[in-house]
Protein backbone atom coordinates (compact mmCIF):
# COMPACT_ATOMS: atom_id res chain seq x y z
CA UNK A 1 130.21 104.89 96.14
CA UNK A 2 127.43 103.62 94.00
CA UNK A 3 127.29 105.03 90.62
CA UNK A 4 124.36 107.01 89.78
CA UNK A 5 121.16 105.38 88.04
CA UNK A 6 121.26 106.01 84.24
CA UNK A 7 118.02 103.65 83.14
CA UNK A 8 114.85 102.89 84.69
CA UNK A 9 112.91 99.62 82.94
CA UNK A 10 108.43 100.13 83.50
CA UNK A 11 106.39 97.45 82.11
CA UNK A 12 103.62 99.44 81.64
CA UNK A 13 100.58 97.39 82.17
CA UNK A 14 100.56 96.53 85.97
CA UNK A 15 102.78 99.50 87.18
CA UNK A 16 101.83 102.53 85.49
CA UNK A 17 98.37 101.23 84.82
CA UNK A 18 96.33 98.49 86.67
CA UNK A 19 96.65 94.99 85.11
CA UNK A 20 94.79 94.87 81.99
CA UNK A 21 94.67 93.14 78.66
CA UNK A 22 95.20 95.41 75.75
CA UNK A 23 93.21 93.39 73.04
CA UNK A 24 90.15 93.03 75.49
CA UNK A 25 90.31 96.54 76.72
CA UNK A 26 89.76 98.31 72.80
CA UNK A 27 87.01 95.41 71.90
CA UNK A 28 85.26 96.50 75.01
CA UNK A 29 85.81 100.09 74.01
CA UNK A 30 84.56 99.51 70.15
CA UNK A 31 81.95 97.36 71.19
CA UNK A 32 83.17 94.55 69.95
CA UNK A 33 83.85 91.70 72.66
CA UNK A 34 80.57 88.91 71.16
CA UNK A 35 82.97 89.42 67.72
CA UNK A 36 86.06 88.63 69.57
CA UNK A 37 84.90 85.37 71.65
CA UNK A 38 84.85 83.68 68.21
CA UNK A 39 88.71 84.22 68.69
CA UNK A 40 89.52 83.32 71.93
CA UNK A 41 87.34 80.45 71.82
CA UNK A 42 89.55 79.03 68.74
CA UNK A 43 92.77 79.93 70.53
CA UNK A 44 92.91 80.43 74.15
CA UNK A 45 94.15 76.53 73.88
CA UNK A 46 96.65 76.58 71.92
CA UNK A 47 99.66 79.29 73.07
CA UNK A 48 101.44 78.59 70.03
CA UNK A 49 98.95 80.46 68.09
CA UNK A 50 99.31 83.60 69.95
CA UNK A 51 100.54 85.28 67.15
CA UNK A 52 97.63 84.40 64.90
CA UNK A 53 95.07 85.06 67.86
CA UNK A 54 96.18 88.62 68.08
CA UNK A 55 96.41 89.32 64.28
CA UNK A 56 93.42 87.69 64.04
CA UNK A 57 91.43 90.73 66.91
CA UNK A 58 93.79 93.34 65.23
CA UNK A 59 91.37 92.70 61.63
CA UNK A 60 88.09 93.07 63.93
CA UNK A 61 89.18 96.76 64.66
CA UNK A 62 89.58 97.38 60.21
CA UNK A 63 88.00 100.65 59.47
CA UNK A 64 88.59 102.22 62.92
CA UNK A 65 89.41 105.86 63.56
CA UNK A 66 92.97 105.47 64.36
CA UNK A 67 92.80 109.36 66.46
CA UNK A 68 89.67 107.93 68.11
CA UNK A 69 91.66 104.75 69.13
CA UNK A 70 94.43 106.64 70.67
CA UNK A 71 91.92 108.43 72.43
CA UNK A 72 89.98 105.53 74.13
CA UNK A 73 93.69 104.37 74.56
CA UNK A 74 94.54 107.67 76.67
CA UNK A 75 91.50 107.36 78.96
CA UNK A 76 93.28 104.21 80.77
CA UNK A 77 93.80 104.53 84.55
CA UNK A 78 97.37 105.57 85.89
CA UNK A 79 98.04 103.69 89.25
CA UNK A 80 98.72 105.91 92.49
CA UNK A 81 101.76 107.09 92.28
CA UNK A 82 103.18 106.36 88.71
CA UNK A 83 103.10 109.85 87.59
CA UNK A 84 105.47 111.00 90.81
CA UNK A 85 107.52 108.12 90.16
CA UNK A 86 107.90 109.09 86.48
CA UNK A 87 108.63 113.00 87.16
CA UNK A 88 110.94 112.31 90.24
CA UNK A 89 113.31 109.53 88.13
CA UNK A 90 113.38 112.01 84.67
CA UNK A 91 114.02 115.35 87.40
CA UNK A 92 117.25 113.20 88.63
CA UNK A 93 118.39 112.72 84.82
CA UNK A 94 117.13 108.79 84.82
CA UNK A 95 115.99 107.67 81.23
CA UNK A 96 112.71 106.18 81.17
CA UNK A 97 112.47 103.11 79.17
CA UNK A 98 108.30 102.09 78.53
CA UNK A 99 107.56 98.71 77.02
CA UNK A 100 104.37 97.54 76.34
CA UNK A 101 102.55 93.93 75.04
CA UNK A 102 99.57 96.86 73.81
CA UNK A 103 100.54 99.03 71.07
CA UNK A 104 101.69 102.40 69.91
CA UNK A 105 98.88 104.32 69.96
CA UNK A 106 99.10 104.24 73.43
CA UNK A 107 102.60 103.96 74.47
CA UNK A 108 103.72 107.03 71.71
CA UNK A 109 101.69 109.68 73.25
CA UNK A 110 102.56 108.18 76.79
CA UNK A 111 106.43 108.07 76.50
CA UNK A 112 105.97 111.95 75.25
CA UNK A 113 104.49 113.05 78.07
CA UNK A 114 106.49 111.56 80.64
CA UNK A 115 109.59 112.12 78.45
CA UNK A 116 110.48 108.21 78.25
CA UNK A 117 113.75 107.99 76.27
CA UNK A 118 112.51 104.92 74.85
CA UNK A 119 109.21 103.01 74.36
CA UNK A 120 108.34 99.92 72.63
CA UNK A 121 105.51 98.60 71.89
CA UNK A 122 102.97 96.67 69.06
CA UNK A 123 101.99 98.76 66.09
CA UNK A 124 98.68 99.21 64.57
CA UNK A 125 99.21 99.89 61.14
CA UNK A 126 97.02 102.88 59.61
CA UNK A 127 95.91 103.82 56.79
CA UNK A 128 94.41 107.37 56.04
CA UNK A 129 93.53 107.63 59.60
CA UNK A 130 92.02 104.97 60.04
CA UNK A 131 93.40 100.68 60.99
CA UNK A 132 93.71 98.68 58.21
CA UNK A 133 93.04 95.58 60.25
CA UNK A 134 96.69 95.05 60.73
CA UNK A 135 99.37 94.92 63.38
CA UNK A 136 103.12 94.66 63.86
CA UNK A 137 103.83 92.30 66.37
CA UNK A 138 107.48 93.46 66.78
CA UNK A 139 107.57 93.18 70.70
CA UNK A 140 108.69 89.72 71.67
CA UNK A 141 107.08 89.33 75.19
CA UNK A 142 109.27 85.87 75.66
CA UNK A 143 112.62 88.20 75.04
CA UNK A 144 112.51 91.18 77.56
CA UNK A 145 115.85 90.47 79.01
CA UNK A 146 117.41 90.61 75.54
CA UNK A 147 115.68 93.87 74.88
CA UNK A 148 116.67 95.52 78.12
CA UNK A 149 120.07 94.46 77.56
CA UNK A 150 119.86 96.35 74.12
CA UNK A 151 118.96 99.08 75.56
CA UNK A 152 121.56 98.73 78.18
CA UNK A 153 124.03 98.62 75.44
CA UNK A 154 122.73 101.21 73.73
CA UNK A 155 122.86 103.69 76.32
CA UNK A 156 126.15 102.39 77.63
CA UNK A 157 124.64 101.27 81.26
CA UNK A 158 125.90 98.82 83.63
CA UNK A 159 123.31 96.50 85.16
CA UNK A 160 123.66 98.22 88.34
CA UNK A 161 122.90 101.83 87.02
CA UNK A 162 119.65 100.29 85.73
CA UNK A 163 116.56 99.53 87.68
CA UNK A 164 113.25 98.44 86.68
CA UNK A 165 109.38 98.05 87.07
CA UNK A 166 107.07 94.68 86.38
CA UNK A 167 104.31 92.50 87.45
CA UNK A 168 104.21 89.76 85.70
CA UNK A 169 106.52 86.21 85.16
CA UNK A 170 107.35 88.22 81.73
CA UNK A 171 109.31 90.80 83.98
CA UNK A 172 111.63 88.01 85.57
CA UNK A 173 114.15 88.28 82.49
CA UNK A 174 113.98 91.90 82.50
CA UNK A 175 114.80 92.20 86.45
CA UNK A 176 117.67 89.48 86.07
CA UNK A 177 119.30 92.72 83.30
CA UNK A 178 119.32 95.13 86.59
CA UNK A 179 120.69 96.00 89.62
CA UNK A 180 117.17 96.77 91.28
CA UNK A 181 113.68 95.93 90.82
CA UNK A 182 110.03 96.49 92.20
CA UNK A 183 107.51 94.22 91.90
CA UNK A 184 103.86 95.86 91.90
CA UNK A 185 100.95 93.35 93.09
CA UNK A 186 102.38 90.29 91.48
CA UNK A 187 100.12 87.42 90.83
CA UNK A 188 102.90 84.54 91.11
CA UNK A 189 105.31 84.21 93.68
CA UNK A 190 108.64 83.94 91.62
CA UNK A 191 107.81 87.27 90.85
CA UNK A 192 108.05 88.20 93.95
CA UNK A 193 111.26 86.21 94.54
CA UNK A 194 112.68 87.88 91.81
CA UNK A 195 112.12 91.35 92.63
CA UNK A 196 114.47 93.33 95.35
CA UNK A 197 111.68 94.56 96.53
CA UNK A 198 107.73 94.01 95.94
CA UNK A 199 104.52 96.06 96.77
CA UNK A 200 101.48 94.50 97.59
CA UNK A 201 98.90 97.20 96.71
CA UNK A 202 98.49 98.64 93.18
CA UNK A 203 100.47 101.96 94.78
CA UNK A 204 103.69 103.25 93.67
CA UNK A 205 103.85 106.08 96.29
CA UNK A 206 105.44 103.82 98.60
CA UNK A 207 108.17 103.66 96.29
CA UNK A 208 109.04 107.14 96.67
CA UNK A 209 111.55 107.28 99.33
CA UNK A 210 113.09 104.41 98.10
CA UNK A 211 113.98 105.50 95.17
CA UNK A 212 115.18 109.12 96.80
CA UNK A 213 117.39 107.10 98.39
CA UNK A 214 119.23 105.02 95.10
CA UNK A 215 119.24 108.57 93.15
């Protein structure tokens, strides 16, 4: 008999929410995407900057409102579907695990009110209420198999009581840590190799009865 499902793995951006960049999204937002081209101009070449390149957009966001921020963070899109996914995994005692390449402000109030166990995530440092130009780059985006099998350890769950949700060639790591996987719209095809199963349309009703069927 298969043991029951303990963990459940979401990349956030391209399965809760459409596919979007994080660092482009709050320029557009603050009005500040002419600044930012300066950036990814000097950059967008060289990968081994990355690091640099995204402390570099954090310090064009200094002086910001940190509770307007969150705000213009909250107003994203949720696909079809992620919010019954979400409700129907916690209702069948599944721990929600969020990770996100964006950042805090988002994923805090998100993982609160879809009662994620865990979330992780890039943080904005503040100041007073307001960004000091500053961010935490403590999510690895190269290491998500290491940190789901953290977590796994953490919680005490097998791979196969685990499942999880990504889009991107980041994911591949983190679905090789689980027993079963769902690609949503993936761009590359070893994505989709990777993945037990894969959806073609930014939709996770489909998903539904599957997922009545592993809990």
């Amino acid at each position: 008999m298969p043991r029951p499902i303990k963990l459940a793995f979401f990349n956030v951006i391209g399965t809760l929410h459409p596919q979007f960049n994080p660092y482009d999204y709050l320029h557009r937002r603050l009005d500040l995407m002419d600044e930012s081209l300066e950036y990814t101009f000097q950059y967008q070449r060289r990968p081994q900057d990355v690091a640099r390149w995204h402390e570099a957009e954090a310090e064009l966001w200094e002086g910001q409102d940190a509770e307007r921020v969150e705000m213009l963070l909250g107003q994203l899109a949720w696909l079809p579907g992620a919010a019954d996914v979400a409700q129907l995994l916690r209702s069948s005692g599944v721990e929600l695990v969020l990770i996100s390449s964006g950042f805090d402000l988002q994923l805090r109030p998100e993982a609160a009110q879809l009662d994620a166990r865990y979330w992780f995530a890039n943080t904005l440092c503040v100041e007073d209420g307001r960004l000091t130009g500053e961010i935490d780059l403590c999510l690895d985006d190269n290491a998500r198999g290491e940190l789901v099998a953290q977590v796994r350890v953490q919680a005490g769950a097998a791979a196969d009581e685990c499942i999880a949700f990504g889009a991107s060639m980041l994911d591949i790591p983190m679905f090789e840590q689980v027993g079963w996987s769902a690609a949503i719209m993936p761009y590359d095809s070893r994505v989709r190799e990777a993945a037990t199963i894969t959806l073609e349309e930014p939709d996770l009703t489909p998903l539904l009865p599957m997922l009545r069927s592993l809990l």
